[in-house]
Protein backbone atom coordinates (compact mmCIF):
# COMPACT_ATOMS: atom_id res chain seq x y z
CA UNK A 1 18.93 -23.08 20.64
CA UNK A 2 22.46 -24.37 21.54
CA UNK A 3 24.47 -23.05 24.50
CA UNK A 4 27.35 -21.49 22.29
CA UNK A 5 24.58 -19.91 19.66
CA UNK A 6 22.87 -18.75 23.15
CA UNK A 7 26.48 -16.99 24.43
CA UNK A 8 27.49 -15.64 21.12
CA UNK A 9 23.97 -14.40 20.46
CA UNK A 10 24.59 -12.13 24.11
CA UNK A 11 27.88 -11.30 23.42
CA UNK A 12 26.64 -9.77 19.83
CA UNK A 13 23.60 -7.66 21.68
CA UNK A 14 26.46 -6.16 24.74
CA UNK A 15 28.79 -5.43 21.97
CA UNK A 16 26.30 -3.44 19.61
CA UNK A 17 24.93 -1.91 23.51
CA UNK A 18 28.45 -0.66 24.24
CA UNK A 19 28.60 0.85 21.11
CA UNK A 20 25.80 2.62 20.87
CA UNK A 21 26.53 4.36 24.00
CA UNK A 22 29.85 5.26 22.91
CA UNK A 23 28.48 6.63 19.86
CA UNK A 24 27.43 9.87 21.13
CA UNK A 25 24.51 12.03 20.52
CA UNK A 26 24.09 13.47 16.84
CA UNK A 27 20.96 14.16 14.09
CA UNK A 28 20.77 10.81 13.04
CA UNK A 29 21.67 8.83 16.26
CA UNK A 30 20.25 8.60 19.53
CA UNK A 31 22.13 6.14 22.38
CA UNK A 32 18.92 5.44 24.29
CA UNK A 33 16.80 4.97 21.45
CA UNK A 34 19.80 2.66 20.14
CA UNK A 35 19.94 0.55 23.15
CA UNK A 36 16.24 -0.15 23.15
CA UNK A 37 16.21 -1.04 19.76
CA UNK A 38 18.64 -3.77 20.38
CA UNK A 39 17.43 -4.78 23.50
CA UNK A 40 14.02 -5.42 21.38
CA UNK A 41 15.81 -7.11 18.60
CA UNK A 42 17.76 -9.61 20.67
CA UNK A 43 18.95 -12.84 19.41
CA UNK A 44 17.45 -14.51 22.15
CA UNK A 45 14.33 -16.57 20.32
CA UNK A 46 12.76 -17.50 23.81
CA UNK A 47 12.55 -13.82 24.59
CA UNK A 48 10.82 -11.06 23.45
CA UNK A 49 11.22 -7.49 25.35
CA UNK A 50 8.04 -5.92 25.41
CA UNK A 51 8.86 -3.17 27.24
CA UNK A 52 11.96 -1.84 25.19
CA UNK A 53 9.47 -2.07 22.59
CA UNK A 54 7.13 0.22 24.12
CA UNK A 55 10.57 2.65 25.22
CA UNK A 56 10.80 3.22 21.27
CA UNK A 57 7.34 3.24 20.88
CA UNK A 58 6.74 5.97 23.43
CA UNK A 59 10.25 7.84 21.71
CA UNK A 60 8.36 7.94 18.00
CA UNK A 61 4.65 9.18 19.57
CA UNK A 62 6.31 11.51 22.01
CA UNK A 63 8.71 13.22 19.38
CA UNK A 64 8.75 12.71 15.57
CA UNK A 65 12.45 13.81 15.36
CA UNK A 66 13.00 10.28 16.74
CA UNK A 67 12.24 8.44 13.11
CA UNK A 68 15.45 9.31 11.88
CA UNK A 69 17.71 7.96 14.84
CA UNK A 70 15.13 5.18 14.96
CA UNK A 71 15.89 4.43 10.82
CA UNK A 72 18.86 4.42 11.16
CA UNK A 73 19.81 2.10 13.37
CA UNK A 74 17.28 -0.18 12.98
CA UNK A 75 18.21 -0.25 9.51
CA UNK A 76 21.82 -1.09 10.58
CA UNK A 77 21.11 -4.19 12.77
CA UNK A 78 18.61 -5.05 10.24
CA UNK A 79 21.02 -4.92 6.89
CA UNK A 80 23.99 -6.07 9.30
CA UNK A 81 22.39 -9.59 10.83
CA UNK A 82 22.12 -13.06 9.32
CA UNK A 83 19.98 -14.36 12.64
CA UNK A 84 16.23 -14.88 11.66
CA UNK A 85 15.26 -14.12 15.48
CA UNK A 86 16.24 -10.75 14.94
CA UNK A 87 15.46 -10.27 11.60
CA UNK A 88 11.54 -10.83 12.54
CA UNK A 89 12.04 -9.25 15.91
CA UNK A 90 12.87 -6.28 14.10
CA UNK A 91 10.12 -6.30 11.64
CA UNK A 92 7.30 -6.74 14.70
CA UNK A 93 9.00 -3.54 15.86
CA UNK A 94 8.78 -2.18 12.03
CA UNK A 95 4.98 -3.65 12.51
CA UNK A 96 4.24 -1.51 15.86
CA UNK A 97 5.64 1.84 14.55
CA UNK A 98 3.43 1.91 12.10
CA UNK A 99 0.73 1.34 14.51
CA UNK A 100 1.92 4.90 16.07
CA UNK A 101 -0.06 6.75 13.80
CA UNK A 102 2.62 9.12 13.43
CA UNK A 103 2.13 10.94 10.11
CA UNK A 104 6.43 11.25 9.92
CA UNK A 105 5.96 7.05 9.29
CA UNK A 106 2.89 7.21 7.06
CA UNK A 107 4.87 9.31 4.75
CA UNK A 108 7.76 6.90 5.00
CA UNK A 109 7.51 5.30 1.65
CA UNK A 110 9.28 1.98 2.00
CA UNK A 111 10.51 0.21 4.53
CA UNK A 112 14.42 1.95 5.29
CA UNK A 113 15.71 -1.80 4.52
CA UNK A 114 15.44 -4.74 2.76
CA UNK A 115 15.32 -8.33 3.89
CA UNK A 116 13.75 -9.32 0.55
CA UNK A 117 16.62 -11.89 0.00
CA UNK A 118 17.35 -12.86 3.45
CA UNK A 119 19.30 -15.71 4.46
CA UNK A 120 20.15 -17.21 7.96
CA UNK A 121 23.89 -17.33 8.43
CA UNK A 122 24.09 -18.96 12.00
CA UNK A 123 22.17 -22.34 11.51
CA UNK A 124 22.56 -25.83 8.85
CA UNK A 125 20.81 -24.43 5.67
CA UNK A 126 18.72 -27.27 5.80
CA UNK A 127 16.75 -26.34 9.08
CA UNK A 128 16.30 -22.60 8.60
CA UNK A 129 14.68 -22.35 4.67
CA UNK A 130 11.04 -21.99 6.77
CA UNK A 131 12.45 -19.30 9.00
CA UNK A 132 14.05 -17.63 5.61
CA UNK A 133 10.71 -18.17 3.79
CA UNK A 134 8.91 -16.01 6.81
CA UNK A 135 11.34 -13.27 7.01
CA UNK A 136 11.08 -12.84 3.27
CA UNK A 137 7.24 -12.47 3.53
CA UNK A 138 6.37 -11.03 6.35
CA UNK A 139 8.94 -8.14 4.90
CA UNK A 140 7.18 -8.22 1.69
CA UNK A 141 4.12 -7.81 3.13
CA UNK A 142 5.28 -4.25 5.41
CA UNK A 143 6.92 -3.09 2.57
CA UNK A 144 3.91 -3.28 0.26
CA UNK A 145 1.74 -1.39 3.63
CA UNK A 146 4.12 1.24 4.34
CA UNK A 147 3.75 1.70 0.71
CA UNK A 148 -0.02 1.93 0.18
CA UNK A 149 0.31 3.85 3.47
CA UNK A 150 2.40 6.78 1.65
CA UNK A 151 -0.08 6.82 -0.99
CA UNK A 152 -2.99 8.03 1.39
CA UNK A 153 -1.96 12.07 0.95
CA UNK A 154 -1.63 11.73 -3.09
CA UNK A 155 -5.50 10.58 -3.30
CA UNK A 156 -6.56 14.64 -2.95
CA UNK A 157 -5.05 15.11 -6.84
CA UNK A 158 -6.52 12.07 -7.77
CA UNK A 159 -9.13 13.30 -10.82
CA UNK A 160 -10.92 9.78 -10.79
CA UNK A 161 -14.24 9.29 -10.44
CA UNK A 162 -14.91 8.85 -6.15
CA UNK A 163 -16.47 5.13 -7.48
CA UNK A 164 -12.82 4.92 -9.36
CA UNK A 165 -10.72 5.48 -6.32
CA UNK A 166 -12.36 3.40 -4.41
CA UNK A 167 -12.13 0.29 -6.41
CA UNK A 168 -8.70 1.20 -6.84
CA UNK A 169 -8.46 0.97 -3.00
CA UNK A 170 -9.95 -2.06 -2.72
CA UNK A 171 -7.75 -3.84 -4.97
CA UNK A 172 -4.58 -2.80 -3.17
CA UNK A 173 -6.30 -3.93 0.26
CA UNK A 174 -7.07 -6.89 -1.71
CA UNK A 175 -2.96 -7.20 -2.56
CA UNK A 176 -2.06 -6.72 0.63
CA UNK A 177 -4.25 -9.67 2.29
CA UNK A 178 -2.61 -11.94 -0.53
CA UNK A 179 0.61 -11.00 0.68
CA UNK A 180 -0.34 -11.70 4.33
CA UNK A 181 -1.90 -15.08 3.12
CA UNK A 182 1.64 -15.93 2.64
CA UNK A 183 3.03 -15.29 6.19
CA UNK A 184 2.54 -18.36 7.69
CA UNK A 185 5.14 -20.86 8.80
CA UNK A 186 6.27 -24.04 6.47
CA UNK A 187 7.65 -26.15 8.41
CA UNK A 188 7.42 -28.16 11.92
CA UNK A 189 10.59 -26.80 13.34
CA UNK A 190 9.14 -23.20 13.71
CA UNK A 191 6.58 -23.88 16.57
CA UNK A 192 8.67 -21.56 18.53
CA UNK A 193 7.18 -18.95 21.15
CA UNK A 194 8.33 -16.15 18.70
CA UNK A 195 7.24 -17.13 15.57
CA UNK A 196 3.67 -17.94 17.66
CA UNK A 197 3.54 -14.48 18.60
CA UNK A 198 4.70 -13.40 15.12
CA UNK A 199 1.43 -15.21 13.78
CA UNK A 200 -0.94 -13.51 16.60
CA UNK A 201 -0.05 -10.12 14.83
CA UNK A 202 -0.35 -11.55 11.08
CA UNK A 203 -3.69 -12.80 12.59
CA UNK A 204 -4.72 -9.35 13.87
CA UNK A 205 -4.00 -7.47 10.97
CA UNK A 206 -5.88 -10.25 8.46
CA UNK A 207 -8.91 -9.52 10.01
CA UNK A 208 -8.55 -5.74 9.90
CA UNK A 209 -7.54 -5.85 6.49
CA UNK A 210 -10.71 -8.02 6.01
CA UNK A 211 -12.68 -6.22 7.57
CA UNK A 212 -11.79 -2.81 5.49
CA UNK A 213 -12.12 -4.69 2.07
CA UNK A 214 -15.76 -6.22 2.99
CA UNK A 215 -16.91 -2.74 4.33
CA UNK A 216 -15.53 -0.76 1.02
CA UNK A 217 -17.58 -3.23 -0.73
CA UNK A 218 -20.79 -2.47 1.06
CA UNK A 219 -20.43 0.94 0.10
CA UNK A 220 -19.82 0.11 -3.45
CA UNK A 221 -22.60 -2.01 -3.98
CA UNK A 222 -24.78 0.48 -2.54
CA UNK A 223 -23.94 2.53 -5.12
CA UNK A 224 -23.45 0.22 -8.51
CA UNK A 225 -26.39 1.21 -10.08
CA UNK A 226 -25.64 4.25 -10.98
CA UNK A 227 -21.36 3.63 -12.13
CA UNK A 228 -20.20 3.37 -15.40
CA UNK A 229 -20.35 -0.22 -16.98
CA UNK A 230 -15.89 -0.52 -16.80
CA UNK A 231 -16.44 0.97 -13.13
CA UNK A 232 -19.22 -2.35 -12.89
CA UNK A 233 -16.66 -4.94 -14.53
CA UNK A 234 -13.85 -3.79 -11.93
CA UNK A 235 -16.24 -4.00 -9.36
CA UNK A 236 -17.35 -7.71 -10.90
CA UNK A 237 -13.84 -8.50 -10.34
CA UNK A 238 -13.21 -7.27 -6.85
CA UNK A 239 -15.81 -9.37 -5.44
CA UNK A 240 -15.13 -12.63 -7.37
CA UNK A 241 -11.46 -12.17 -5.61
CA UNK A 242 -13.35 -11.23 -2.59
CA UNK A 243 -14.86 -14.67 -2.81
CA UNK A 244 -12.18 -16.41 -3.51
CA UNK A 245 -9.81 -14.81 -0.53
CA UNK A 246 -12.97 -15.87 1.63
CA UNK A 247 -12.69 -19.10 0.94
CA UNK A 248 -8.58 -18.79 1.40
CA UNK A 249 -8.51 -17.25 4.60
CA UNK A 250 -11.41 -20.15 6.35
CA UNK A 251 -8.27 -22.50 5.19
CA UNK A 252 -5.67 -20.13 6.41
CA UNK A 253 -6.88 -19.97 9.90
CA UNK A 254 -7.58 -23.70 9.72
CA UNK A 255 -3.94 -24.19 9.44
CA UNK A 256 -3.41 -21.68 11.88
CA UNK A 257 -4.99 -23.27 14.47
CA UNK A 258 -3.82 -26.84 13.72
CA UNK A 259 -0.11 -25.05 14.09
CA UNK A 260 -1.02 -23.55 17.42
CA UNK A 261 -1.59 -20.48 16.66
CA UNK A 262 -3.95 -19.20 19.33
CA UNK A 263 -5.20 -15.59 18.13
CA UNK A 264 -6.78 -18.23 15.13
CA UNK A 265 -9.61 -19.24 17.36
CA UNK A 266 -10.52 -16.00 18.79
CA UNK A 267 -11.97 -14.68 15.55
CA UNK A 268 -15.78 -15.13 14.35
CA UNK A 269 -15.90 -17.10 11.44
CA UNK A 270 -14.97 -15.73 7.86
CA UNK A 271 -18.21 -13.66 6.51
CA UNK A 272 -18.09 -15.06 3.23
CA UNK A 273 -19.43 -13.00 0.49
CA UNK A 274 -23.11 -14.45 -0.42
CA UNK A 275 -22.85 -16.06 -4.22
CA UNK A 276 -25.77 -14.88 -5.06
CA UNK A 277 -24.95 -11.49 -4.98
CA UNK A 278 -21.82 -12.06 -7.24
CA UNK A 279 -23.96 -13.88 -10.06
CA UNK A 280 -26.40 -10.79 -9.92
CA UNK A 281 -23.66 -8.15 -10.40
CA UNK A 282 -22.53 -10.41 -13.36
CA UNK A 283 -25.81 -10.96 -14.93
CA UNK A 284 -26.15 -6.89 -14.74
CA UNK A 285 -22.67 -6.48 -16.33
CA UNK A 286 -23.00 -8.85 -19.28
CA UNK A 287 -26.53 -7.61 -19.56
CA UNK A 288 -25.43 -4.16 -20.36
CA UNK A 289 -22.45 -5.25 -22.21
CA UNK A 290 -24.91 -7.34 -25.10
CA UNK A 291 -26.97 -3.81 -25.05
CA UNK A 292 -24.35 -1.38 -25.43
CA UNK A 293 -24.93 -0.98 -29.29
CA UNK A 294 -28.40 -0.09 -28.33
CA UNK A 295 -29.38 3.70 -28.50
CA UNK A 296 -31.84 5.60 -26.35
CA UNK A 297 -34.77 5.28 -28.33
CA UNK A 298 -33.92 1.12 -28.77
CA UNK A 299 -33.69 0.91 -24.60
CA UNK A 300 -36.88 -1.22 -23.47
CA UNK A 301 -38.31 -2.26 -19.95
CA UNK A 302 -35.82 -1.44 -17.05
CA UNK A 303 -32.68 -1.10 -19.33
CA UNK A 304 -31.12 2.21 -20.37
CA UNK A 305 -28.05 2.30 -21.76
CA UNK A 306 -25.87 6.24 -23.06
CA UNK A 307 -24.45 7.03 -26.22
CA UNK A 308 -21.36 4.55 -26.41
CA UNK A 309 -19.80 1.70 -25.13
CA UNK A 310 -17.24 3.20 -23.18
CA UNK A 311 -19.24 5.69 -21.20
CA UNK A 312 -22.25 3.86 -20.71
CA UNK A 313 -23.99 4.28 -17.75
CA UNK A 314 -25.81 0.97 -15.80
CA UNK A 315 -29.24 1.58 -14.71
CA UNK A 316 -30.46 -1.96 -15.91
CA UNK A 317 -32.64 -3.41 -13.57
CA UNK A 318 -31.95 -0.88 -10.36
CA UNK A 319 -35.06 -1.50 -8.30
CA UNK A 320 -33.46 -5.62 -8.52
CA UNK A 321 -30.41 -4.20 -7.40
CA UNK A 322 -31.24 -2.13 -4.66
CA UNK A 323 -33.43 -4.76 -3.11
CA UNK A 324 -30.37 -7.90 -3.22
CA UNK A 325 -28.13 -4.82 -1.29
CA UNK A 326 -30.86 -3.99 0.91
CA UNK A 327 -31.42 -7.44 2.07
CA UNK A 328 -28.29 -9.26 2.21
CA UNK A 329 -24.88 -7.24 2.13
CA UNK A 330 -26.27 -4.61 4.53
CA UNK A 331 -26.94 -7.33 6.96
CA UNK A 332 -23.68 -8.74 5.65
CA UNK A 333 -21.86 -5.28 6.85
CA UNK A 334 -24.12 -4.95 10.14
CA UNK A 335 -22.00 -8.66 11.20
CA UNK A 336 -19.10 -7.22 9.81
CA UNK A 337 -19.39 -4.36 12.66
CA UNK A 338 -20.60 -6.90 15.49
CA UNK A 339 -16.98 -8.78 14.55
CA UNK A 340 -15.28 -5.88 14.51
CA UNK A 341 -16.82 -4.68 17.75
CA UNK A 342 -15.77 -7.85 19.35
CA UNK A 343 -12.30 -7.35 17.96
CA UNK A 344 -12.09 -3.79 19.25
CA UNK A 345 -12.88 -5.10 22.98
CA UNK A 346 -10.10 -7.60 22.64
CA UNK A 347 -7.59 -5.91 20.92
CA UNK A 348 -8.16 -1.88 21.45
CA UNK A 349 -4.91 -1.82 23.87
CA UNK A 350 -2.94 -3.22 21.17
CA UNK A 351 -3.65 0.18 18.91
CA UNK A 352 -3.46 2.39 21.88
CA UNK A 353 -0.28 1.49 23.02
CA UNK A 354 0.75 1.35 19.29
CA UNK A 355 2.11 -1.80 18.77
CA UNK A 356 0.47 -5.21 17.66
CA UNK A 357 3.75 -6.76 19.70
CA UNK A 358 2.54 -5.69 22.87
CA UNK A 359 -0.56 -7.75 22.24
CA UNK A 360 -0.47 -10.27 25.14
CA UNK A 361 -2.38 -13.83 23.68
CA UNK A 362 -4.84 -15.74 25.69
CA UNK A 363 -2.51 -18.39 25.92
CA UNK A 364 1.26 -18.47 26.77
CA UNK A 365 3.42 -19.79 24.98
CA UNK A 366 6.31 -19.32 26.81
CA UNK A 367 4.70 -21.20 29.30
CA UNK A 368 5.80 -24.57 26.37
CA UNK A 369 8.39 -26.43 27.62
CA UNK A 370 11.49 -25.49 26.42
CA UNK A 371 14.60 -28.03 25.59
CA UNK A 372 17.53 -28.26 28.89
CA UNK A 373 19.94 -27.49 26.23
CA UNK A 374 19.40 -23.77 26.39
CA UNK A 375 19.95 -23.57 30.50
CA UNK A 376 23.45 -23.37 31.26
């Protein structure tokens, strides 16, 4: 960062300070809340202020009246700034409201701004399309979770089948860790402490959201048997893209640790989904698709297929079934839990005090040397 980039960037953050205390008190803005939220977001890359973090943290838990004041103005700096520091500054804040657990935020909808075309104004165009690329993401990717956050109260009028609704779930969790598997950075200039500690919470959420998807499918393997045969294509589907992501994320964290991003070698190696079961769910599915013209009286052996195509019920071959489940994906979700377990003992404080920022890594990377230009 260059000394006159370094002054302007604190002239910018005292300005919007001095106005946001002369702003006064109303519905929609609060002065403290204001200041903290710029102190957070400051344009100072080698910097990140954890504890004005936690101030609006502890505003949002303490009092759900504070989501407006807190929308609003960190919609403002967000819609108003061309810096990419404070652009993903302010979406790691976005990131550790949501961990608040407030219901105000689960209902929010969409994020209150949009970065989706985001451009750095304040740096040659050439050096900053990486830190444009991220901004764009990473906002795609909390935009897409607030939204699949919202949609947690509509699943009580939901007239699906439970097996239904949960595929349906599993897909979106599925969406979101494809979006995630494009936060990453692109190019050498962005091994920066704050796009480091950027990646540490990409990192942590990854493995949550893996985590969720290979549990969910546990549960609906565990019960396949008994579905409907389009219920036992979708769920054919889900875990061939299961596979596949399994197989993308051992690469992502690969690249993640070559980078230097240290959360990456904290986790337990990717559970990858066992092939085997795949190819049996498949054989079941195609089986029952060349019997479906097949009445009652015509089943034979293990197989017995209803009326029509379209609400036939899978019961080929159960006993089969319940013995690949019984042997490999429960042991398959019993890992999943030791993981997660280890995960929980690591990063527990990082949900408690609401906010994957405050996360503190293992190693420091503000502790890197950083270039004499910026002292002055």
């Amino acid at each position: 960062m260059g000394v006159w980039k370094k002054v302007t960037g604190i002239i910018k953050d005292k300005n919007s300070i001095v106005w946001a205390n002369f702003s006064g008190k109303s519905s929609f803005r609060n002065p403290d809340l204001e200041t903290s939220i710029i102190k957070a977001t400051s344009h100072d890359e080698y910097h990140i202020d954890k504890r004005n973090a936690q101030i609006v943290f502890s505003w949002i838990r303490a009092s759900p009246i504070s989501l407006r004041p807190l929308v609003w103005a960190l919609s403002r700096r967000m819609e108003k700034t061309r810096s990419w520091v404070v652009a993903v500054k302010g979406l790691m804040l976005m990131h550790g409201v949501f961990y608040c657990k407030v219901p105000a935020v689960e209902k929010m909808g969409r994020l209150p701004f949009d970065l989706s075309s985001f451009t750095d104004g304040q740096t040659t165009s050439g050096k900053t399309w990486g830190f444009n690329a991220f901004v764009r993401e990473y906002y795609a990717f909390l935009d897409q979770r607030a939204l699949v956050l919202s949609e947690k109260d509509n699943r009580k009028a939901d007239d699906r089948s439970p097996m239904a609704q949960q595929l349906s779930k599993l897909q979106k969790l599925q969406s979101l860790l494809d979006m995630l598997l494009q936060v990453k950075p692109r190019a050498e200039n962005m091994k920066l402490p704050l796009i480091l500690e950027a990646m540490d919470c990409i990192i942590i959420e990854i493995y949550d959201v893996y985590s969720r998807i290979c549990a969910e499918i546990t549960k609906v393997l565990l019960n396949i048997y008994s579905v409907k045969k389009p219920e036992a294509a979708t769920a054919l589907k889900v875990l061939q893209k299961a596979m596949t992501q399994g197989e993308e994320l051992s690469s992502f964290f690969d690249s993640c640790k070559e980078f230097g991003v240290m959360n990456a070698n904290e986790f337990p190696t990717v559970a990858q989904i066992p092939k085997e079961e795949v190819e049996e769910l498949e054989r079941i599915v195609n089986g029952a698709s060349d019997m479906t013209m097949m009445t009652y009286e015509d089943s034979i052996g293990d197989y017995s297929i209803e009326e029509n195509d379209e609400t036939a019920t899978i019961v080929e071959h159960k006993e089969a079934l319940k013995t690949v489940i019984t042997d490999k994906w429960v042991v398959f979700d019993e890992n999943l839990k030791i993981n997660e377990e280890k995960n929980n003992k690591k990063f527990s404080f990082a949900e408690e005090t609401a906010a994957l920022i405050e996360y503190v890594p293992v190693y420091n990377y503000h502790q890197q040397e950083i270039p004499d230009l910026i002292s002055f």
